[in-house]
Protein backbone atom coordinates (compact mmCIF):
# COMPACT_ATOMS: atom_id res chain seq x y z
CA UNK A 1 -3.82 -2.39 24.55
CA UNK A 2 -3.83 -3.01 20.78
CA UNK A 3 -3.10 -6.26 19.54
CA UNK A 4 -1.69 -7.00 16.33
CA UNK A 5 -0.43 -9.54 14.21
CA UNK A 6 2.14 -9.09 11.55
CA UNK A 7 1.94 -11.07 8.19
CA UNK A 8 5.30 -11.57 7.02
CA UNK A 9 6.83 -10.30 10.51
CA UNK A 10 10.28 -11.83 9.72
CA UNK A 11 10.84 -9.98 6.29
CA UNK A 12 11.95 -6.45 6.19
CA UNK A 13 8.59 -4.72 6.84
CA UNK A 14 7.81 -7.11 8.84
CA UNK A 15 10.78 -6.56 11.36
CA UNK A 16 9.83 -2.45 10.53
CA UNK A 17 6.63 -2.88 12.08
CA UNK A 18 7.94 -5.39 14.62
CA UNK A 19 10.73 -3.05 15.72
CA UNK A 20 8.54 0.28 16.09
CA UNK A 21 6.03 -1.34 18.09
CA UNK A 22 8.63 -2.57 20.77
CA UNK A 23 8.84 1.16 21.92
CA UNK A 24 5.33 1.56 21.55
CA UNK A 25 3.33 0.93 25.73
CA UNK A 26 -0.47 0.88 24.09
CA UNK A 27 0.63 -1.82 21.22
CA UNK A 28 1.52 -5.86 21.61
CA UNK A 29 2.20 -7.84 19.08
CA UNK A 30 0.65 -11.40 19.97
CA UNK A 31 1.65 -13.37 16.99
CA UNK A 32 3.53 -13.10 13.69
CA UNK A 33 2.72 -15.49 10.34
CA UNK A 34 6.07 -16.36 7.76
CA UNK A 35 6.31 -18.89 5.68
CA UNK A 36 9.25 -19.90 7.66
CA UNK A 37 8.11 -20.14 11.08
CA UNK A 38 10.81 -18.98 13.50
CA UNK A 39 10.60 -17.32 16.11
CA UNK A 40 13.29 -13.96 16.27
CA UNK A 41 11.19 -11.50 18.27
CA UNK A 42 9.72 -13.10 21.73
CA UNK A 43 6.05 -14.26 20.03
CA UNK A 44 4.82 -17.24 18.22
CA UNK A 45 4.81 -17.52 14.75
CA UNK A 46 3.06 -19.58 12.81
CA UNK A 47 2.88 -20.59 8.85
CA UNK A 48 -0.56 -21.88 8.59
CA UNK A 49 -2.48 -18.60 10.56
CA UNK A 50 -5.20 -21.03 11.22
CA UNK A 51 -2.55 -21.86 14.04
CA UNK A 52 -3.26 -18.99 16.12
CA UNK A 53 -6.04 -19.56 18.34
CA UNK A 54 -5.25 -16.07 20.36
CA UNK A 55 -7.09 -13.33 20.34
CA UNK A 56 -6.53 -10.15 18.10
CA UNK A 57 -7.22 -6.62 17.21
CA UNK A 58 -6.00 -6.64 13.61
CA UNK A 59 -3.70 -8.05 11.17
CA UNK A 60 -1.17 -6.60 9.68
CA UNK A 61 0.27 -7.89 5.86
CA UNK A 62 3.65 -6.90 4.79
CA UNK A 63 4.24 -10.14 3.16
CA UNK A 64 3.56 -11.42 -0.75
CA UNK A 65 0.25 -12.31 -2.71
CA UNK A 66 0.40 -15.72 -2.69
CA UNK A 67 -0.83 -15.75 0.53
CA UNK A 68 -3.16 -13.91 0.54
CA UNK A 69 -5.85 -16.72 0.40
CA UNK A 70 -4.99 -17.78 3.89
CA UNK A 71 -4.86 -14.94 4.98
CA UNK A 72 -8.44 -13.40 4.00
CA UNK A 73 -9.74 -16.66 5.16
CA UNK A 74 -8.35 -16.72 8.75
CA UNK A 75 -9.66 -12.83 8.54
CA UNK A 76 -13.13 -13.92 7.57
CA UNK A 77 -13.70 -17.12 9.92
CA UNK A 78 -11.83 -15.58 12.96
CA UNK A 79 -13.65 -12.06 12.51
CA UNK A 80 -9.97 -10.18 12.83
CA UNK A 81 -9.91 -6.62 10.37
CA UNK A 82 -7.16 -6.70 7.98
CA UNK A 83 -4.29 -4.06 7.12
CA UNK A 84 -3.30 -5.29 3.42
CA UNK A 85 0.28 -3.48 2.85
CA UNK A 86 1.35 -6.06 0.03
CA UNK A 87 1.19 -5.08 -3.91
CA UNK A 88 1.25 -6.70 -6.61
CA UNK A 89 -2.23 -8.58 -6.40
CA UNK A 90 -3.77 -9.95 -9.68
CA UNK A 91 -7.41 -9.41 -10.42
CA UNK A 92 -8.66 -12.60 -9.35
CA UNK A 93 -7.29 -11.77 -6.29
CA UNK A 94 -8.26 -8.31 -5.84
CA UNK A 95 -11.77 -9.55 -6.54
CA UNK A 96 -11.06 -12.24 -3.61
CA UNK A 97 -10.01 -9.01 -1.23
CA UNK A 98 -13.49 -7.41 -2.40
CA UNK A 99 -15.77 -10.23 -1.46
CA UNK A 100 -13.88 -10.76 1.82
CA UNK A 101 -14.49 -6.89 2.41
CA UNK A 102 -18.53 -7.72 2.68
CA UNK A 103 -17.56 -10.03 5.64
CA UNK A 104 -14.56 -8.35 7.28
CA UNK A 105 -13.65 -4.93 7.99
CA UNK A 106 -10.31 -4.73 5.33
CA UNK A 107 -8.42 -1.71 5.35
CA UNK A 108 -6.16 -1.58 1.71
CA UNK A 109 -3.39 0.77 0.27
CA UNK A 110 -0.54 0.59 -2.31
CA UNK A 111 1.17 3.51 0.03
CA UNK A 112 0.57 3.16 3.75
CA UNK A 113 2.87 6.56 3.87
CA UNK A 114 1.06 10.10 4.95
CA UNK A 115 3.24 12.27 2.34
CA UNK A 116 2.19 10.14 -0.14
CA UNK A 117 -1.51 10.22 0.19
CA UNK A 118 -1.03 14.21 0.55
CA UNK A 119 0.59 13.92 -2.49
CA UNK A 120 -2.40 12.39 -4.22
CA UNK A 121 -4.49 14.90 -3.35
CA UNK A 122 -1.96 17.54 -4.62
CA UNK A 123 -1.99 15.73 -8.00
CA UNK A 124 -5.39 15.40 -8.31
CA UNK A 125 -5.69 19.09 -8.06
CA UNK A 126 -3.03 19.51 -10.36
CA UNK A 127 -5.05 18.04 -12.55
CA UNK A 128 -7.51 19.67 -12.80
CA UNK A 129 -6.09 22.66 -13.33
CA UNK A 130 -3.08 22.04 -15.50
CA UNK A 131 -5.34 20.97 -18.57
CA UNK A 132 -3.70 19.83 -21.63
CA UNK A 133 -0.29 19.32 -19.87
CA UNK A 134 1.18 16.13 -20.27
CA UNK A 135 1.41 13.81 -17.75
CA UNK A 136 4.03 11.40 -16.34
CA UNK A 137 4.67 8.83 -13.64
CA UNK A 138 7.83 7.63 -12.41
CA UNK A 139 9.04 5.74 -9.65
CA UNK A 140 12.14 4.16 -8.16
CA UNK A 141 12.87 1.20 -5.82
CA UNK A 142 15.53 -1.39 -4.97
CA UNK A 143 17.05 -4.22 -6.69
CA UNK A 144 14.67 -6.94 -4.96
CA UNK A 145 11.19 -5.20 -5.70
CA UNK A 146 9.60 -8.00 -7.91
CA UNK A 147 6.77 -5.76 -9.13
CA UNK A 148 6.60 -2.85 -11.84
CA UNK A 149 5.27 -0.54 -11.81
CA UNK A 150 4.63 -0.53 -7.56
CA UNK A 151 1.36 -0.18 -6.44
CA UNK A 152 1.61 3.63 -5.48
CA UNK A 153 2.47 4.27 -9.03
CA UNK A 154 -0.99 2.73 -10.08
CA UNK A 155 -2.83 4.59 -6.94
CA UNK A 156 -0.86 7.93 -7.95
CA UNK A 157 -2.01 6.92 -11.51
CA UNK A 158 -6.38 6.33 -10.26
CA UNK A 159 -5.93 9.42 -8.55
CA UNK A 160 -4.83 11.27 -11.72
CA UNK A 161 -7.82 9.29 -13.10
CA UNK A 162 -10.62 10.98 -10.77
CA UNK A 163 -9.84 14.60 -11.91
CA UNK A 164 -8.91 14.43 -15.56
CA UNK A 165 -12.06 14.57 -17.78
CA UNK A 166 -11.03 11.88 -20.02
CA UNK A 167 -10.10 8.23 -19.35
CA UNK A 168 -6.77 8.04 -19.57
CA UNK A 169 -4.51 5.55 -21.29
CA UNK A 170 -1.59 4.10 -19.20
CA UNK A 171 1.53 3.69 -20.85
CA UNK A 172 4.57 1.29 -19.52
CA UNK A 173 7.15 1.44 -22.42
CA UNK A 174 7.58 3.31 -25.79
CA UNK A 175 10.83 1.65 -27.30
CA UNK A 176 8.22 -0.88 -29.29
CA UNK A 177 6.53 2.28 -31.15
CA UNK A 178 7.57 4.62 -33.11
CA UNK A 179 4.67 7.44 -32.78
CA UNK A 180 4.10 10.70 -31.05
CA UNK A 181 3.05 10.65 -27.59
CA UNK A 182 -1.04 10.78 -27.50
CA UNK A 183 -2.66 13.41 -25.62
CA UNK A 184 -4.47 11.41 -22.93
CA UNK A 185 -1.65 8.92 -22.22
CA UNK A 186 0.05 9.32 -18.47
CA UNK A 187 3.62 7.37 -19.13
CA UNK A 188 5.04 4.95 -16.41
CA UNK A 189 8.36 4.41 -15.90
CA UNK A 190 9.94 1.79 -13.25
CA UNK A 191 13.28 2.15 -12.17
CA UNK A 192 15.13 -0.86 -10.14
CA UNK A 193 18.41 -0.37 -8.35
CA UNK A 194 20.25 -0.74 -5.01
CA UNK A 195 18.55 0.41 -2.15
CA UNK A 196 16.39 2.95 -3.36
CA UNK A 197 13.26 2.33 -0.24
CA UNK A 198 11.01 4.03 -2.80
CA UNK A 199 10.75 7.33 -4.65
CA UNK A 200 7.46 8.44 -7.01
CA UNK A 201 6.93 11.42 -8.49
CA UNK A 202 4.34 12.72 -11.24
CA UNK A 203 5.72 15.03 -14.07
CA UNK A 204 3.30 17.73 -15.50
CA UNK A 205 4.65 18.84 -18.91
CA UNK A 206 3.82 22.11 -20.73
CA UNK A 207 4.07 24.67 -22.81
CA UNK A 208 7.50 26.35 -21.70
CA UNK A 209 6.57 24.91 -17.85
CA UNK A 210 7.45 21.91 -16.02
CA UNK A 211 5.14 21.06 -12.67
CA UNK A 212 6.92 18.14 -10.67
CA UNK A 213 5.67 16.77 -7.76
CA UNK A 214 7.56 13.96 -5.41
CA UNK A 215 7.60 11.84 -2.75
CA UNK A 216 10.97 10.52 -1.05
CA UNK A 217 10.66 7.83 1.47
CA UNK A 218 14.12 7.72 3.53
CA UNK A 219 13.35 4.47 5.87
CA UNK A 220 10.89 1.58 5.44
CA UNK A 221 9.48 2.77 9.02
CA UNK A 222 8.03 5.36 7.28
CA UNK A 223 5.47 2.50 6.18
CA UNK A 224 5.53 0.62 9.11
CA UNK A 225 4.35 3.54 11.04
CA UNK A 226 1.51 4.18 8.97
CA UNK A 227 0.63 0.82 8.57
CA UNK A 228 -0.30 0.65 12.96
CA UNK A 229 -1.92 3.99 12.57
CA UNK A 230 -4.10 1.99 9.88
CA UNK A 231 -4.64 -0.92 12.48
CA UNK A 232 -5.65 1.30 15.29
CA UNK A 233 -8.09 2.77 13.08
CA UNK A 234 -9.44 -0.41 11.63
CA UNK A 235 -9.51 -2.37 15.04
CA UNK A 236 -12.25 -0.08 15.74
CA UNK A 237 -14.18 -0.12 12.53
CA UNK A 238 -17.17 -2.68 13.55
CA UNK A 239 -18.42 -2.39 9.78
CA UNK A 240 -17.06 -4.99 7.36
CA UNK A 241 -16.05 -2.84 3.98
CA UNK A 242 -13.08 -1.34 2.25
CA UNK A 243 -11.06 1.46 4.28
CA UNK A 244 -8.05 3.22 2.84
CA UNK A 245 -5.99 6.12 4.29
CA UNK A 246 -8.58 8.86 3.51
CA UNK A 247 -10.20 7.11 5.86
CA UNK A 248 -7.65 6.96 8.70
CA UNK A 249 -6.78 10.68 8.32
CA UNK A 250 -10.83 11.84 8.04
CA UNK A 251 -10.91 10.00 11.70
CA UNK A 252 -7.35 11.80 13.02
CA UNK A 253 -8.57 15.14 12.12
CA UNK A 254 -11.99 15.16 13.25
């Protein structure tokens, strides 16, 4: 029996992963953390993690950045591997997740969704074929999304990165310069509205040819699901380090 914990069980994620593991028989989840600690689903949950004395498989975060400090150091002292979900970290505190990785196995992704690491392997060959096509990014989300551009942008954006043979220059918004578009910028463009759960896709632009490539996610679940097939791999990772879906699907399709 897996056992998890969910980080930020009573927000929307949160109740994703909560809900798709109630119809799962091999997965429990002991314990949830919120900053407001009630109790909707049948387990404790606690604001202060250091609360849970339990034991645990792995934790799952689907909550914000700000606490993330907690949260890496009940990881850490407790010896539980980590499923970060949330984006949006600065880089103090991506530095914080590194040095926590050297203690604690720590399993990290902007997109916990299997189309959308396909996709970045799709791009990256894309890539490296399409040479001097311009590139964009763009990607869509609802109203309450806090951070732009999201954090699959910015992974769909490194993995562009790894097969171009120049370093590329990110750009975020034109309307403050009046000058044509240089040849090893990849634009990035954030759209915020309704319900959108999130869309990305990556524009290759050409002579007389348009390549576009995108991802659609139709329910949060889609995340929540991916997110427990990260926790059952990292519950059995006995190595502390960084682990990303590559990872995950190199172990499913061995």
């Amino acid at each position: 029996m897996l056992k998890i914990i969910v980080s930020g069980c009573n927000g929307h994620m949160g109740q994703s992963v909560v809900g798709i593991c109630s119809g799962l028989e091999d997965v429990e989840i002991v314990a949830g953390f919120n900053r407001t600690p009630i109790s909707r689903n049948g387990f404790p949950v606690y604001s202060d993690p250091m609360e849970f004395t339990g034991e645990a498989d792995a934790v799952i975060d689907f909550s914000n950045p700000a606490n993330l400090i907690a949260l890496l150091r009940f990881s850490v002292e407790r010896q539980i591997p980590l499923v970060l979900c949330t984006t949006g970290y600065s880089e103090q505190q991506l530095a914080e997740i590194d040095e926590a990785a050297q203690k604690v196995p720590v399993f990290k992704s902007g997109n916990m969704s299997l189309g959308v690491n396909l996709m970045m392997n799709l791009i990256r060959r894309a890539a490296s074929v399409l040479s001097g096509f311009d590139i964009e990014i763009v990607e869509r989300h609802h109203r309450r999304k806090v951070d732009a551009p999201s954090g699959t942008a910015l992974m769909l954006a490194g993995s562009l990165a790894e097969a171009l043979p120049y370093e590329p220059e990110l750009v975020y918004e034109r309307h403050s310069v009046r000058q044509p578009r240089g040849g090893r910028e990849i634009g990035v463009s954030s759209i915020r509205g309704g319900t959108i759960v999130g869309e990305h896709e990556v524009i290759f632009a050409g002579l007389d040819e348009v390549l576009e490539i995108k991802h659609s996610a139709l329910s949060r679940d889609v995340f929540a699901s991916g997110a427990i097939t990260a926790a059952r791999y990292i519950a059995g990772v006995s190595r502390p380090g960084m682990y990303d879906m590559d990872d995950a699907l190199s172990e499913i399709m061995k």
